[in-house]
N, C-alpha and C. Protein backbone atom coordinates (compact mmCIF):
# COMPACT_ATOMS: atom_id res chain seq x y z
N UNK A 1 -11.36 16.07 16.42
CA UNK A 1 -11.52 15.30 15.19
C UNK A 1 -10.40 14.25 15.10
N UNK A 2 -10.76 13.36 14.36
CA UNK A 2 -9.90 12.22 14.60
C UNK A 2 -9.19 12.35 13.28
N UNK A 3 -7.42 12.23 13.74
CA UNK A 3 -6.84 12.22 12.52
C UNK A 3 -6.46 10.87 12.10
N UNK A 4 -6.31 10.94 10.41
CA UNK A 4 -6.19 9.81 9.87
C UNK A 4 -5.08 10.30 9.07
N UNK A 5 -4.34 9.24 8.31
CA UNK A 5 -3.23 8.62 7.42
C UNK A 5 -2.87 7.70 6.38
N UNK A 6 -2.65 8.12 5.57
CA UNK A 6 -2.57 6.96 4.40
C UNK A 6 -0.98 6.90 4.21
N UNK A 7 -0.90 5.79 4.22
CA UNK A 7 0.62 5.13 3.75
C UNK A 7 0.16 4.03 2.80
N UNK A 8 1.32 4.33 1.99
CA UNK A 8 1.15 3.74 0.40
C UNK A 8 2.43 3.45 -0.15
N UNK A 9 2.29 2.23 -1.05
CA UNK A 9 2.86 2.17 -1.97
C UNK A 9 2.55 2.09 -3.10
N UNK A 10 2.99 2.50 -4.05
CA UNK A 10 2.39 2.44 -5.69
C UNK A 10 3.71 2.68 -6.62
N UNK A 11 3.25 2.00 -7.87
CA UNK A 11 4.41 1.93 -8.82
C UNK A 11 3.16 2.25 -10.51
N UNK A 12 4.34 2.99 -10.82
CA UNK A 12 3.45 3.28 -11.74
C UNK A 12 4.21 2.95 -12.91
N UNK A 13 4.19 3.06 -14.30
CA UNK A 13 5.15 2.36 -15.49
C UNK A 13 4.71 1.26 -15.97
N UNK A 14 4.69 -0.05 -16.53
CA UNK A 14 4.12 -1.28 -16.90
C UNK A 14 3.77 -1.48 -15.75
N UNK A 15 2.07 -2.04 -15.84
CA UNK A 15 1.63 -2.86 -14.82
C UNK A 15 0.84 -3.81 -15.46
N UNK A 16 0.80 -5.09 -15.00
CA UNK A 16 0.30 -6.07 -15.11
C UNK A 16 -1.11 -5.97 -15.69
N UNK A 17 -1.96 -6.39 -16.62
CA UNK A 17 -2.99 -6.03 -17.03
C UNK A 17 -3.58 -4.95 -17.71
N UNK A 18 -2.76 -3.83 -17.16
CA UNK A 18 -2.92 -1.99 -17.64
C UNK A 18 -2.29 -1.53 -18.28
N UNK A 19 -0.88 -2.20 -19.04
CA UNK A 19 0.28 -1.70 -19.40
C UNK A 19 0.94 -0.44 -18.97
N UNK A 20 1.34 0.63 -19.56
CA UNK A 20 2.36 1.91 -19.11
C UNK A 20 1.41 2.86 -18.77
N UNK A 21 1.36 2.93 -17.66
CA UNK A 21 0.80 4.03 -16.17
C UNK A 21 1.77 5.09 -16.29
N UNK A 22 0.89 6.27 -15.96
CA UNK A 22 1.35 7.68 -15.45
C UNK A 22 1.61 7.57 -14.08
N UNK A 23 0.85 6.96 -13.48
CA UNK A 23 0.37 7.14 -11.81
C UNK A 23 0.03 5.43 -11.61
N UNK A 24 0.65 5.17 -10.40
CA UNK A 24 0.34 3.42 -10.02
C UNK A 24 -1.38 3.95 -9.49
N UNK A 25 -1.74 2.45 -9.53
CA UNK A 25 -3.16 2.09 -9.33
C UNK A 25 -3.18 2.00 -7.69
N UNK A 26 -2.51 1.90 -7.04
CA UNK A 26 -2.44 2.54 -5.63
C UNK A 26 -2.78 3.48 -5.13
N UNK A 27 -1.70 4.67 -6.07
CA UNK A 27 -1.59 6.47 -5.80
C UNK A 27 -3.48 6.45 -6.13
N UNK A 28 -3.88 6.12 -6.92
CA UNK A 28 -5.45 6.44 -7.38
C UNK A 28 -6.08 6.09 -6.07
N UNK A 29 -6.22 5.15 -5.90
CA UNK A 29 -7.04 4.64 -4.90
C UNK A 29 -7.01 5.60 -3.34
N UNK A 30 -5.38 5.43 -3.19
CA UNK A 30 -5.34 6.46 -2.31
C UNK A 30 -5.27 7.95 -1.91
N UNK A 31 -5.50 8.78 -3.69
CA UNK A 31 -6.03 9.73 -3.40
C UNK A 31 -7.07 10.03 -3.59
N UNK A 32 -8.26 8.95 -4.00
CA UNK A 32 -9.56 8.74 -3.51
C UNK A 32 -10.03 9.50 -2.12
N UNK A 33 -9.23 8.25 -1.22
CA UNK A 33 -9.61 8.26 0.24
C UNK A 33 -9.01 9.70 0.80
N UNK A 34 -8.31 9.96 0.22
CA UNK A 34 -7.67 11.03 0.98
C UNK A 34 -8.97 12.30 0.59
N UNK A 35 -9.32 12.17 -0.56
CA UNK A 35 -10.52 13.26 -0.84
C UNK A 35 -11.80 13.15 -0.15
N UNK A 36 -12.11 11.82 0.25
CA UNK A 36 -13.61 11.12 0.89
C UNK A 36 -12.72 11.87 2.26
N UNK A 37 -11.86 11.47 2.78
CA UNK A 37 -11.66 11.49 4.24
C UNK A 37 -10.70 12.66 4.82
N UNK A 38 -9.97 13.36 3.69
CA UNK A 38 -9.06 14.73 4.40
C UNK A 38 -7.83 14.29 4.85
N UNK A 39 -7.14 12.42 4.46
CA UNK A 39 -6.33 11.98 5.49
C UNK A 39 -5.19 12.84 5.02
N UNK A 40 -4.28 12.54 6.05
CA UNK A 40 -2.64 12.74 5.59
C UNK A 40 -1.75 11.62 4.57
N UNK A 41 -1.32 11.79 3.61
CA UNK A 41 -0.79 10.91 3.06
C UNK A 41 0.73 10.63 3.09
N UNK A 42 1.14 9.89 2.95
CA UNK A 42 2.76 9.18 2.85
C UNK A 42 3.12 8.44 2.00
N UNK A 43 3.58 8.70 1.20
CA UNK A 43 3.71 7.68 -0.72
C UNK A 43 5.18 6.88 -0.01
N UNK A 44 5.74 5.24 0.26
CA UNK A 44 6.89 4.96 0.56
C UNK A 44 7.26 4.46 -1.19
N UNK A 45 8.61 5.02 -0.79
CA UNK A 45 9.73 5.28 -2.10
C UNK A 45 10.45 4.34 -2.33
N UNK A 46 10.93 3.24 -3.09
CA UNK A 46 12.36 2.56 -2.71
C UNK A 46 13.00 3.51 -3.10
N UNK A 47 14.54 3.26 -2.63
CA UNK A 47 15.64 3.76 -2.60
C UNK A 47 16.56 3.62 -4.06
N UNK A 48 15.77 2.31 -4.25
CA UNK A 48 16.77 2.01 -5.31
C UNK A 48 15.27 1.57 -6.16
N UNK A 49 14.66 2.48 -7.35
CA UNK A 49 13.61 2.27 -8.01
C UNK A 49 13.65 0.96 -8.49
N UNK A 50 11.76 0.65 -9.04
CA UNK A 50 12.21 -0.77 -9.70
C UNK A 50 12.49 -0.71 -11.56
N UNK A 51 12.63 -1.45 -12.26
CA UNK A 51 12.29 -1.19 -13.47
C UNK A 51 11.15 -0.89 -14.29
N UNK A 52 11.07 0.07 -15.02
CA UNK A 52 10.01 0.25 -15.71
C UNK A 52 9.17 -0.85 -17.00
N UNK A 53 10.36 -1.60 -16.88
CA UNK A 53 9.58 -3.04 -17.49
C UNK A 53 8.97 -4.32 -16.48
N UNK A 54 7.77 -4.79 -16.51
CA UNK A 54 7.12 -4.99 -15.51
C UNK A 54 8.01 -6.65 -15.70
N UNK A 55 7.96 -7.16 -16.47
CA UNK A 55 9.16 -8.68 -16.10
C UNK A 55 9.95 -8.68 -15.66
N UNK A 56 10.84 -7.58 -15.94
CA UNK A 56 11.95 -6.93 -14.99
C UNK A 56 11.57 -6.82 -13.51
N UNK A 57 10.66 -5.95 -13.02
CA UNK A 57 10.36 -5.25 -12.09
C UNK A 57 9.84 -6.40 -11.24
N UNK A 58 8.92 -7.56 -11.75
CA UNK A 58 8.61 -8.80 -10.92
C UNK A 58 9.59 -9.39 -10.65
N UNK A 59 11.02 -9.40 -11.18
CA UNK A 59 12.04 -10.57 -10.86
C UNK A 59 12.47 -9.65 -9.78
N UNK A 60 12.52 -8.25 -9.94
CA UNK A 60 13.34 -7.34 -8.41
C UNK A 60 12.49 -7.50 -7.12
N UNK A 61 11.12 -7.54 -7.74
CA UNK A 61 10.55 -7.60 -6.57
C UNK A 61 10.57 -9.26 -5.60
N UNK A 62 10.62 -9.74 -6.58
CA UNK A 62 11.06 -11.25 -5.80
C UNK A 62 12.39 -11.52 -5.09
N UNK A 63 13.28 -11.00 -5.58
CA UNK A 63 14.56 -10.95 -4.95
C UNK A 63 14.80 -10.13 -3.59
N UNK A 64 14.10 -8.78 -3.60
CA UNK A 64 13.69 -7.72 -2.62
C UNK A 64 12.83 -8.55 -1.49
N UNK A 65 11.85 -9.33 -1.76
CA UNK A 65 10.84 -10.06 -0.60
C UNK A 65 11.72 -11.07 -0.17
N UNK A 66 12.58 -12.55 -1.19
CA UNK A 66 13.28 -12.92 -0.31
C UNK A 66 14.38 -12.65 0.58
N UNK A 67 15.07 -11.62 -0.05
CA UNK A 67 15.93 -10.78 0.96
C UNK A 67 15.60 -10.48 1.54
N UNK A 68 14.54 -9.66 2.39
CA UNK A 68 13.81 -8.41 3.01
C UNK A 68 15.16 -7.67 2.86
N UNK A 69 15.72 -7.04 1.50
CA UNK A 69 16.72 -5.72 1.90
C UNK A 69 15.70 -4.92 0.41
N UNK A 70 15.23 -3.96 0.82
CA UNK A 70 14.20 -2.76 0.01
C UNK A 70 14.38 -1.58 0.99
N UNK A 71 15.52 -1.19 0.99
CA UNK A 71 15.76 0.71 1.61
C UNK A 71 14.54 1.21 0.92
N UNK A 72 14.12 2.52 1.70
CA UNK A 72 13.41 3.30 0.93
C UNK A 72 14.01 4.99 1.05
N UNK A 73 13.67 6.07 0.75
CA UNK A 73 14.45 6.95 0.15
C UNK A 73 14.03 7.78 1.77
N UNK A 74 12.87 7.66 2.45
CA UNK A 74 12.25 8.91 3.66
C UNK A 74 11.89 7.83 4.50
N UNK A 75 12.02 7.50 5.74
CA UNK A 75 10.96 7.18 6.85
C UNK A 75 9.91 7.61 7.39
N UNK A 76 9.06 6.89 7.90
CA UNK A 76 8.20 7.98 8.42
C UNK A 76 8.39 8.15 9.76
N UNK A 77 8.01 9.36 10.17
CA UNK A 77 8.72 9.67 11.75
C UNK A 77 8.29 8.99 12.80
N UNK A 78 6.47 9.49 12.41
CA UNK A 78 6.05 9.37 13.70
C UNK A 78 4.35 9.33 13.52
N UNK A 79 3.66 8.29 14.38
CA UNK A 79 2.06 8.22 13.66
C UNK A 79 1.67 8.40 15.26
N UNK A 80 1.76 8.86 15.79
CA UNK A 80 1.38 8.86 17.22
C UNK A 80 -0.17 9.84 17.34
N UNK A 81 0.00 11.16 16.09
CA UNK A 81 -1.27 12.03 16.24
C UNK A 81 -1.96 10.95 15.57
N UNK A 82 -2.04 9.92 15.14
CA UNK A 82 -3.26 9.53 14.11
C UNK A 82 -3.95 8.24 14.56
N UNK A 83 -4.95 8.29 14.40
CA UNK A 83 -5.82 6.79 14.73
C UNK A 83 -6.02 6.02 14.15
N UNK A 84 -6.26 6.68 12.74
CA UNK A 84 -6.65 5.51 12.12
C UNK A 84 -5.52 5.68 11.05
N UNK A 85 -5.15 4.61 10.53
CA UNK A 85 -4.03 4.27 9.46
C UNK A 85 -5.08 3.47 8.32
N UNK A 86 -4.58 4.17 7.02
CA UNK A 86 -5.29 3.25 5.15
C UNK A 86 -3.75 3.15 5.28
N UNK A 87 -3.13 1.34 4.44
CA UNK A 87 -2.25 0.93 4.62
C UNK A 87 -2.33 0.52 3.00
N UNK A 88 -1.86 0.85 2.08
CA UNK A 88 -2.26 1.03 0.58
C UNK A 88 -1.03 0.06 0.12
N UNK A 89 -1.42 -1.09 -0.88
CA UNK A 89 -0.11 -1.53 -1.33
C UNK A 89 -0.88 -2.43 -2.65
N UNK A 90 -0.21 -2.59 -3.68
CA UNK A 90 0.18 -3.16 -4.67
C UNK A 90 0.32 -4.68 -4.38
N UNK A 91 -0.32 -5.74 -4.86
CA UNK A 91 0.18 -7.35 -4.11
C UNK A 91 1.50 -7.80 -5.40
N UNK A 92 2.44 -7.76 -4.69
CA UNK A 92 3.93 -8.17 -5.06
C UNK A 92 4.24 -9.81 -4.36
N UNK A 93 4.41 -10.88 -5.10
CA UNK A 93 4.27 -12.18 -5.06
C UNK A 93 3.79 -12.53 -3.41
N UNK A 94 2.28 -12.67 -3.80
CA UNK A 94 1.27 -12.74 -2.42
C UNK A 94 1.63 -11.95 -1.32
N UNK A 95 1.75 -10.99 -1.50
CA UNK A 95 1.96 -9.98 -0.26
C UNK A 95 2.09 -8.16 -0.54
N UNK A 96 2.51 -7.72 0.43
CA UNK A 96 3.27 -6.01 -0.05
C UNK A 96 4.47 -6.02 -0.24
N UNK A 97 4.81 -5.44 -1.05
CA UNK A 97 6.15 -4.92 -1.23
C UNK A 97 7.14 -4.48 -0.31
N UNK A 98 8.29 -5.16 -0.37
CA UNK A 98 9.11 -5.53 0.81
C UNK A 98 9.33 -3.90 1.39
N UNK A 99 9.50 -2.79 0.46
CA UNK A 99 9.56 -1.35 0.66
C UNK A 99 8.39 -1.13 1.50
N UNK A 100 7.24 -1.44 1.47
CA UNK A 100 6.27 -0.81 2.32
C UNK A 100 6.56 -1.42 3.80
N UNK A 101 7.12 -2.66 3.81
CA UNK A 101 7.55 -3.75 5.11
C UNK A 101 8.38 -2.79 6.37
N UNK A 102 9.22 -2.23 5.74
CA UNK A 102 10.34 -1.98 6.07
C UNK A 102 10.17 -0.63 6.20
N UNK A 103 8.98 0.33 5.85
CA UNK A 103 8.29 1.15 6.22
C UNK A 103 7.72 1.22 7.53
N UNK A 104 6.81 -0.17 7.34
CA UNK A 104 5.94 -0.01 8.77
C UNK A 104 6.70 -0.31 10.00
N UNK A 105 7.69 -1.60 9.47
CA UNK A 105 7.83 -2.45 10.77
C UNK A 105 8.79 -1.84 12.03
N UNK A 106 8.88 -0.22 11.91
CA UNK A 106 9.71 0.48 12.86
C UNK A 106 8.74 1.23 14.07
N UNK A 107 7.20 1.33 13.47
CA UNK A 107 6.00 2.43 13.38
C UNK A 107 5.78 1.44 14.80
N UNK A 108 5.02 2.66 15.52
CA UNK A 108 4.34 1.67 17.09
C UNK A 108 2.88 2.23 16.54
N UNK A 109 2.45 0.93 16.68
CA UNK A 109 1.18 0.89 15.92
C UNK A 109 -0.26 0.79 17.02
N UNK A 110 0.21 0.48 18.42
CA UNK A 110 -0.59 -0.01 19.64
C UNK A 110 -2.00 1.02 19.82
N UNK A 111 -2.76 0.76 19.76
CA UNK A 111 -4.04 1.49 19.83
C UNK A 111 -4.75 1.92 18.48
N UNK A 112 -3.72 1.66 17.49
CA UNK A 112 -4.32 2.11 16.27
C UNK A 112 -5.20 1.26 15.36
N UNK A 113 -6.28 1.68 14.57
CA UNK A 113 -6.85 1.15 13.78
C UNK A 113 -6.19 1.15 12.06
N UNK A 114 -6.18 0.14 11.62
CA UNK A 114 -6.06 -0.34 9.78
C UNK A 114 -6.89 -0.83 9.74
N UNK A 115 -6.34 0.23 8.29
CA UNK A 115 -7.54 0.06 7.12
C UNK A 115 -6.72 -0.48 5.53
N UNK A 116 -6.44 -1.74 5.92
CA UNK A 116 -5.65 -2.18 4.40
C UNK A 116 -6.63 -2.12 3.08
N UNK A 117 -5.77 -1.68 2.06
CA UNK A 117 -6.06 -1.33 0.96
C UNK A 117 -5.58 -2.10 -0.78
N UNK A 118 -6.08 -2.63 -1.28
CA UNK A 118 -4.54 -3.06 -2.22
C UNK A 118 -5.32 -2.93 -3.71
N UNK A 119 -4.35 -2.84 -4.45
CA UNK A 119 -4.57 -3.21 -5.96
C UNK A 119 -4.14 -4.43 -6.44
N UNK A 120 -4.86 -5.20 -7.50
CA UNK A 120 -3.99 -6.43 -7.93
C UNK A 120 -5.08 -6.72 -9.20
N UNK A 121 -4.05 -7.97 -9.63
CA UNK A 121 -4.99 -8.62 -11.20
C UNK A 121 -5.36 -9.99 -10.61
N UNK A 122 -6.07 -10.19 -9.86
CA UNK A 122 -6.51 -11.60 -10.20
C UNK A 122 -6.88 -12.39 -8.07
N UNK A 123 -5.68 -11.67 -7.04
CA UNK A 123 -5.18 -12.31 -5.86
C UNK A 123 -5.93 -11.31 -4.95
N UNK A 124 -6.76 -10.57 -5.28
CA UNK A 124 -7.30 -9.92 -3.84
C UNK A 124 -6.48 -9.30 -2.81
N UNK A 125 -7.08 -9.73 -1.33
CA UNK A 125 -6.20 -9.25 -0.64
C UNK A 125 -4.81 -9.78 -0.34
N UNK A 126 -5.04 -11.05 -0.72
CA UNK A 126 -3.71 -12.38 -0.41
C UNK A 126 -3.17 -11.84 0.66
N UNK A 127 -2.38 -11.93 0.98
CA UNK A 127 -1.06 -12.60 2.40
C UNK A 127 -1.08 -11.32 3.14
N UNK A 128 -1.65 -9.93 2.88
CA UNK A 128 -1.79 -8.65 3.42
C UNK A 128 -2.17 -8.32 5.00
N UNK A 129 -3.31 -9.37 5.00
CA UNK A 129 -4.50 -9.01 6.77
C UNK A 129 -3.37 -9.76 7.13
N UNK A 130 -2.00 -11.36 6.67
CA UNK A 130 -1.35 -11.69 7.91
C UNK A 130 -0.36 -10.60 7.75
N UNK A 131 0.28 -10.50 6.88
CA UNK A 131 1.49 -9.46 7.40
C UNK A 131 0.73 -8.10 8.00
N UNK A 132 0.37 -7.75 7.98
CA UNK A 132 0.02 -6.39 8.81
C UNK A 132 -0.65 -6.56 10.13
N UNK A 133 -1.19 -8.14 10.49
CA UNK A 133 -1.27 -8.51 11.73
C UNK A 133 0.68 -8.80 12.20
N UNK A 134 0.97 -9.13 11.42
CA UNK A 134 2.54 -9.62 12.23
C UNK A 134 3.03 -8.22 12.45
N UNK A 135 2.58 -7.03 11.90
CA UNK A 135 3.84 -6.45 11.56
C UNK A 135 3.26 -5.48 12.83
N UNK A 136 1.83 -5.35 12.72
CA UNK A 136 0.89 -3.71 13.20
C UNK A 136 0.60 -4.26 14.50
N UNK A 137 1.50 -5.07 15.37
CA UNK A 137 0.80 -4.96 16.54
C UNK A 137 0.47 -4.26 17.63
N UNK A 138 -0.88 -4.86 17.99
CA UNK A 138 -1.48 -3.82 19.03
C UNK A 138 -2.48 -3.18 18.27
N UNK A 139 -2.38 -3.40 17.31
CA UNK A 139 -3.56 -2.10 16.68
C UNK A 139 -4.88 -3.54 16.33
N UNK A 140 -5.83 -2.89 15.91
CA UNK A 140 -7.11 -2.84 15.18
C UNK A 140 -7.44 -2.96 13.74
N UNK A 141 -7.30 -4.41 13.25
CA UNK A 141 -7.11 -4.51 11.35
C UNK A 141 -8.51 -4.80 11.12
N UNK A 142 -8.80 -3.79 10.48
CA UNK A 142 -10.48 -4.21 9.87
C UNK A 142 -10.24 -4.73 8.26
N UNK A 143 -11.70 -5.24 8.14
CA UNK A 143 -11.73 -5.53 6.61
C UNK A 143 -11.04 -4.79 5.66
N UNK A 144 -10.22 -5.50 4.55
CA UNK A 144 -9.92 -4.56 3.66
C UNK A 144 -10.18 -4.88 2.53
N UNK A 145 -10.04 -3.52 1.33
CA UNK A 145 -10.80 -3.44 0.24
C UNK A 145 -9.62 -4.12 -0.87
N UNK A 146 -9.77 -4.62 -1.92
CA UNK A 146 -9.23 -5.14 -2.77
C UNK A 146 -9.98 -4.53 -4.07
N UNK A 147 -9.10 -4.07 -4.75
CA UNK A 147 -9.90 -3.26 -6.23
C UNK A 147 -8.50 -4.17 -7.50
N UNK A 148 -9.16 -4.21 -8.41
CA UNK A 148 -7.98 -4.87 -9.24
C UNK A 148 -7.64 -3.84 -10.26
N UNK A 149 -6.54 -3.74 -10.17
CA UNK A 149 -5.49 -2.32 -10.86
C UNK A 149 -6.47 -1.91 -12.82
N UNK A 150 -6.89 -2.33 -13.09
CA UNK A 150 -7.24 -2.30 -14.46
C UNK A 150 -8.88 -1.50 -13.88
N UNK A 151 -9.12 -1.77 -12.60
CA UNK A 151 -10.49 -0.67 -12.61
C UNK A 151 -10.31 0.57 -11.95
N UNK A 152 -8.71 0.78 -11.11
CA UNK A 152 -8.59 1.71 -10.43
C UNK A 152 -9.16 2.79 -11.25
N UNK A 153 -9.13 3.49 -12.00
CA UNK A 153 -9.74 4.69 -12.22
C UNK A 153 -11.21 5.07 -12.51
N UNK A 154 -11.84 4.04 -12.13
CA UNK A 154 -13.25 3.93 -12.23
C UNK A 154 -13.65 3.18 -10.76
N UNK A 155 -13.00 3.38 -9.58
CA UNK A 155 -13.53 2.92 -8.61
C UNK A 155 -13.83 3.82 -7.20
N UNK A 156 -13.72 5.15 -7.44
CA UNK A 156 -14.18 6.26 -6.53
C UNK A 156 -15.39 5.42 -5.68
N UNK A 157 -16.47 5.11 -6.25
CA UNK A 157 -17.81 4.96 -5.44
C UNK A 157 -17.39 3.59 -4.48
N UNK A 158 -16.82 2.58 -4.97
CA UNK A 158 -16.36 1.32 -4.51
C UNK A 158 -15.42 1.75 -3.13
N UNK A 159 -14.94 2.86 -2.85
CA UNK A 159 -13.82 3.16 -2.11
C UNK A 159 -14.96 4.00 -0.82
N UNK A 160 -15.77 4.85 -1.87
CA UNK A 160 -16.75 5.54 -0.65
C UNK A 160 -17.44 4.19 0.12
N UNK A 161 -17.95 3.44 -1.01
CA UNK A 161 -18.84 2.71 -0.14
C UNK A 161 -18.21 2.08 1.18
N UNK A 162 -17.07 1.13 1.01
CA UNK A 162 -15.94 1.00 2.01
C UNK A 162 -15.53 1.54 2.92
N UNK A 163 -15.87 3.22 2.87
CA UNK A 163 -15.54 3.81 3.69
C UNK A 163 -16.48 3.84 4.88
């Protein structure tokens, strides 16, 4: 059987459109898939959280992408048992979050298939299929799904169908 993996990021607290979250619109989505598909999951952490006020939390995250400095709290070791990779992220000014970056970009990704995933209000997949081509090479980037954070909890069937 072929194993699979979800790596994610999600923020939960003010979000754009949804206001104050229990759970980011990410974590939903990706424990969707993890129920459709049995994957393994990996939630990446920053190190240094963002703010729970989302004006706040957009100015860190802008500062974090032009820096690329976003520690995160665990690495991941090792994806070598898995084939297929769901690459789950939040779009943080046209892209992922510099924490999920700095996640992957250690990972040998060569033979593997993605499956990008994202939440957002308004930008789709934006700048995602290039960074995860720059970042995932060698692997296999298929279509990915774009759900906008204000329907995550009503989008189970949207995620099967995708699947």
């Amino acid at each position: 059987m072929k194993k699979e993996l979800i790596i994610y990021f999600s923020r939960a607290d003010e979000n754009y459109g949804v206001g104050y979250i229990e759970k980011g619109n990410t974590e939903i989505i990706a424990e969707f898939i993890k129920e459709i598909t049995g994957a393994d999951m990996f939630k990446v952490e920053p190190l240094n959280p963002y703010s729970k006020d989302y004006a706040t939390c957009i100015e860190e995250a802008k500062v974090r992408t032009q820096t690329h400095n976003a520690p995160i709290k665990e690495n991941i070791k090792d994806i070598s048992q898995y084939e297929t990779i769901y690459i789950g992220s939040p779009i943080y000014w046209g892209g992922m979050p510099e924490e999920l970056i700095t996640a992957l970009k250690e990972l040998d990704f060569n033979g593997k298939t993605i499956r990008p995933f994202v939440t957002h209000e308004g930008s789709g997949l934006s700048g995602v299929p290039r960074q995860l081509n720059e970042i995932c090479t060698g692997a296999k980037i298929l279509d990915g799904l774009a759900i906008q954070g204000r329907d995550a909890k009503t989008s189970k069937q949207k995620v099967e169908n995708w699947i």
